[in-house]
Protein backbone atom coordinates (compact mmCIF):
# COMPACT_ATOMS: atom_id res chain seq x y z
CA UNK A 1 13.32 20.64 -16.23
CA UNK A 2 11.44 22.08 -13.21
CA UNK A 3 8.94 23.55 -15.45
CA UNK A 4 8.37 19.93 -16.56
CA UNK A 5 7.88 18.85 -12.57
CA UNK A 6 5.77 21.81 -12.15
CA UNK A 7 3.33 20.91 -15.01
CA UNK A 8 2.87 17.20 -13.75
CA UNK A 9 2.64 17.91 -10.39
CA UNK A 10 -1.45 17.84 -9.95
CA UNK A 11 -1.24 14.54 -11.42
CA UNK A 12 1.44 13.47 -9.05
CA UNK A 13 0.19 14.92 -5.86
CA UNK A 14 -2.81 12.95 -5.48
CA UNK A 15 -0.92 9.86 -6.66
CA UNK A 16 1.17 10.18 -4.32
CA UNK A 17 -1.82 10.50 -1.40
CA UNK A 18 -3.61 7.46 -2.70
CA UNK A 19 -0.51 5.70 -2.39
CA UNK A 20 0.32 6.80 1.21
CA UNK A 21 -3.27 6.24 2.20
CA UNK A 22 -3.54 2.51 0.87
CA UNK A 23 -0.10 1.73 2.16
CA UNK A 24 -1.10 3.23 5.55
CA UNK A 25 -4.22 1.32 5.59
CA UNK A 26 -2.75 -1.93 4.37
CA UNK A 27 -0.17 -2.02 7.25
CA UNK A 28 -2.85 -0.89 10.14
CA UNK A 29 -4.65 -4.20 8.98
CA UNK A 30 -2.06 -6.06 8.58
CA UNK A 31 -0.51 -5.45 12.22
CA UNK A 32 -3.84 -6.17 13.94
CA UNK A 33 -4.85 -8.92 11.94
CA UNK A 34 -4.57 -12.17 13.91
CA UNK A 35 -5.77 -14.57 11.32
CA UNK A 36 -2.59 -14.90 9.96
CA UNK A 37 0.84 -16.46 10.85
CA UNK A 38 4.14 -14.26 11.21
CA UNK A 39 5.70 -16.18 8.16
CA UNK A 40 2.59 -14.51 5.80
CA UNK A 41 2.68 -11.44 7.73
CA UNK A 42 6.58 -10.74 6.43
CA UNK A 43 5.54 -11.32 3.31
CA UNK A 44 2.85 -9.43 2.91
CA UNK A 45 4.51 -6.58 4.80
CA UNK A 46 7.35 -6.38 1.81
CA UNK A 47 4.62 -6.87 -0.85
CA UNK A 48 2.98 -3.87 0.59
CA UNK A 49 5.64 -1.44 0.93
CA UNK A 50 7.77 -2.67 -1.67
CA UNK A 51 5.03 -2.97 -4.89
CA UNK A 52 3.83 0.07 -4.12
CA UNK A 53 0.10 1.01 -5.38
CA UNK A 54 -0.70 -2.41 -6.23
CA UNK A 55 1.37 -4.10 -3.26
CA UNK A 56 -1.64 -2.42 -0.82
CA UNK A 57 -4.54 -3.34 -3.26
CA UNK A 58 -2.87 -7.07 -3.44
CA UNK A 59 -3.17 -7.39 0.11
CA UNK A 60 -6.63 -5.38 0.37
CA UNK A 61 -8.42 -7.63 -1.96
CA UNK A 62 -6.55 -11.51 -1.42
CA UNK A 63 -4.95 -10.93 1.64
CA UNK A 64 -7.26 -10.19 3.92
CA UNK A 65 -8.81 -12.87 5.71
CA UNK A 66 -12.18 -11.67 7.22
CA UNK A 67 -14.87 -13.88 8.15
């Protein structure tokens, strides 16, 4: 079983990065962004932690709302 861990783990290592880095960057903009309400800002907070990789690149490409 361990072996089995061991043999996937440089697939899961930078999985697990891009994941930490999009979620880390989707909740930076998501607390400074003043464009939207506190209702949509909940929301988007759950997407984003609870969808994991494509919860951040949800909110990254249709949430954002930059002039």
């Amino acid at each position: 079983m361990s072996s089995l861990i061991i043999d996937y783990l440089p697939i899961i290592i930078p999985l697990l990065i891009l994941q930490l880095i999009l979620l880390v960057t989707a909740i930076v903009h998501l607390v400074r962004n003043d464009r939207l309400d506190q209702a949509n800002k909940i929301i988007w907070a759950l997407v984003i932690v609870f969808v994991n990789i494509i919860g951040p690149i949800l909110y990254l490409v249709f949430g954002r709302k930059d002039d």
